[in-house]
Protein backbone atom coordinates (compact mmCIF):
# COMPACT_ATOMS: atom_id res chain seq x y z
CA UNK A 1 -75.66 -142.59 -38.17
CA UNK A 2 -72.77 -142.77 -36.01
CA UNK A 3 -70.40 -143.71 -38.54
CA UNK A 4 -71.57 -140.62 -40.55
CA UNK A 5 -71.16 -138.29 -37.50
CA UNK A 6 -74.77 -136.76 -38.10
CA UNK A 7 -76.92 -136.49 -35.09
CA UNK A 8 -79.98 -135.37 -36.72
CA UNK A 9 -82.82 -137.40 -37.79
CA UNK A 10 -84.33 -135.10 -40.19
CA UNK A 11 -80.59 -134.61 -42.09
CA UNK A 12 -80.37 -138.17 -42.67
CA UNK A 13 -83.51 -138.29 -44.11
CA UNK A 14 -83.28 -135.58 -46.13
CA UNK A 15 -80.08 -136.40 -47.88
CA UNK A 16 -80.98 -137.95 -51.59
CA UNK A 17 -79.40 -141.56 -52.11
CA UNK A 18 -76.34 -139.86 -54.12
CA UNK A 19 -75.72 -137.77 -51.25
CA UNK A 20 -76.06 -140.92 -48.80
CA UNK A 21 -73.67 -142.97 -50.94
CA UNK A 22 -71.20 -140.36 -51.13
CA UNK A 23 -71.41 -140.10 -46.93
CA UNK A 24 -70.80 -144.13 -46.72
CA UNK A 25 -67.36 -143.65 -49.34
CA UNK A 26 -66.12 -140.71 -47.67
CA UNK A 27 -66.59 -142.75 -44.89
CA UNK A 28 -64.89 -146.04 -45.94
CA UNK A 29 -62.13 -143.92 -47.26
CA UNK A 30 -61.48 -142.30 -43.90
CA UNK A 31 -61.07 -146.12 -42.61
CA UNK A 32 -58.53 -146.57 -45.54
CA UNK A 33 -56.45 -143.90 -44.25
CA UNK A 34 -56.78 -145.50 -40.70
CA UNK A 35 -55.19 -147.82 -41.97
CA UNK A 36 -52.38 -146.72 -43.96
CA UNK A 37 -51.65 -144.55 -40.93
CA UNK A 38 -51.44 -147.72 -38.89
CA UNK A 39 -49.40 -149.56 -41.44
CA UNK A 40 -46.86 -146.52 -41.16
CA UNK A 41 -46.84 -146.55 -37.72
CA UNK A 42 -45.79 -150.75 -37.76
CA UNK A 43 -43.20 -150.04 -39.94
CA UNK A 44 -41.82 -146.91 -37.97
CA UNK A 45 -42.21 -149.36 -34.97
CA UNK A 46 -40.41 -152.31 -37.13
CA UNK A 47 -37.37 -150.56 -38.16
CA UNK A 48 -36.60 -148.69 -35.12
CA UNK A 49 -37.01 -152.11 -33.10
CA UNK A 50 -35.17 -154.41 -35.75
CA UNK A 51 -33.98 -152.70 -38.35
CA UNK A 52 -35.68 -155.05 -40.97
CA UNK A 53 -36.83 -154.02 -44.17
CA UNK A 54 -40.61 -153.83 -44.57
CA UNK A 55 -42.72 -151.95 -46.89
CA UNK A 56 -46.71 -150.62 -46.10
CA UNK A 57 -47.88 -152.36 -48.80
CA UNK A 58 -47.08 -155.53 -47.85
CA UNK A 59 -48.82 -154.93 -44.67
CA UNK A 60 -51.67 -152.89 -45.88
CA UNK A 61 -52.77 -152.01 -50.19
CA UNK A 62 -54.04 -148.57 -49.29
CA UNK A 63 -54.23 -147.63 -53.18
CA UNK A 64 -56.36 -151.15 -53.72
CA UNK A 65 -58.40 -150.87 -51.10
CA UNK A 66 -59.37 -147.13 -52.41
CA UNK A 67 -59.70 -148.88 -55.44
CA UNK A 68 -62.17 -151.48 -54.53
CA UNK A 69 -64.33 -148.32 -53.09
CA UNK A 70 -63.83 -145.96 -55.58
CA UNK A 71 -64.49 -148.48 -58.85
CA UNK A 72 -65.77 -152.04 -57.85
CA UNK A 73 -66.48 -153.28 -60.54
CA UNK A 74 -63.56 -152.44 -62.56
CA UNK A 75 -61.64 -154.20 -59.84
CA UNK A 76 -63.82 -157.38 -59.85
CA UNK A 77 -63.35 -157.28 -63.71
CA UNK A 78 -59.64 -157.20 -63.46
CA UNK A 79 -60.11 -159.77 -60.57
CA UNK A 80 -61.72 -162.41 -63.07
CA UNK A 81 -59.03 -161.79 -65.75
CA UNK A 82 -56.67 -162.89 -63.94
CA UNK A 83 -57.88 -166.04 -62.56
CA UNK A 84 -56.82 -169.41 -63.74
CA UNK A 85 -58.77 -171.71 -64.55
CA UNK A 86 -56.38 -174.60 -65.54
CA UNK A 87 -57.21 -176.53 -62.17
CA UNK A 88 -60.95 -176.42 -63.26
CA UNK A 89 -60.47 -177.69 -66.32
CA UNK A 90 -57.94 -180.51 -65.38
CA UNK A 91 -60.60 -181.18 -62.80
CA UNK A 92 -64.07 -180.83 -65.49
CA UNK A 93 -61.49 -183.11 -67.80
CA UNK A 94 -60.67 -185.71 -65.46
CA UNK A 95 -64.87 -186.33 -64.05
CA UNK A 96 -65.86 -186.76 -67.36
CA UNK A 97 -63.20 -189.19 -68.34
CA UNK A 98 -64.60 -190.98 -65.00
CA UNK A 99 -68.03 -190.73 -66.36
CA UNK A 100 -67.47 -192.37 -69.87
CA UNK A 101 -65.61 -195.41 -68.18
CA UNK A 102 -68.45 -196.11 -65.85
CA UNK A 103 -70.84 -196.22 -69.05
C-alpha cells in the first residue's frame, strides 16, 4: 500500500484486479523515470567533472525497461529469438559422441 500511496483499507479493496494492475505499472513506471532522471543526473555530473563522452543508455535502457513493463511477453519473445544456441548444440553434439564411444 505504500508503494501505491493509498492509505485506505477499504480503497484497496475495492479496486477490481485491472484497476490494481494498472496501480502496480503506473507504479513501476514512476521507478523507470527515477531512473532515467538519475542516469541524467550521472552524466550531467560526468561531463562537467571529465568531460568524457557518455550516453544514458549505456548507463540506464529507460525505453527497455518501459518495455519489459508495458509488453512482457513480446520482450521475452524477442529475447528467445535472439539467443544462440550454437554452444548448446556443440555441447548436445560432443556428449553424445562421448556416449557412443563408451558403448
Amino acid at each position: 500500500m505504500q508503494y501505491l500511496n493509498i492509505a485506505d483499507n477499504d480503497l484497496l479493496y475495492a479496486m477490481t484486479p485491472n484497476e490494481y494492475n494498472r496501480k502496480i505499472k503506473g507504479v513501476m513506471l514512476r521507478d523507470v523515470q527515477t531512473y532515467e532522471n538519475m542516469t541524467i543526473q550521472a552524466i550531467f555530473n560526468a561531463q562537467a567533472t571529465n568531460g568524457k563522452r557518455i550516453t544514458a543508455k549505456k548507463l540506464f535502457d529507460a525505453e527497455r525497461a518501459r518495455q519489459n513493463i508495458l509488453h512482457p511477453k513480446e520482450q521475452k519473445e524477442k529475447e528467445r529469438a535472439s539467443r544462440d544456441y550454437t554452444y548448446l548444440q556443440r555441447a548436445l553434439a560432443a556428449m553424445n559422441r562421448s556416449k557412443e564411444g563408451s558403448e
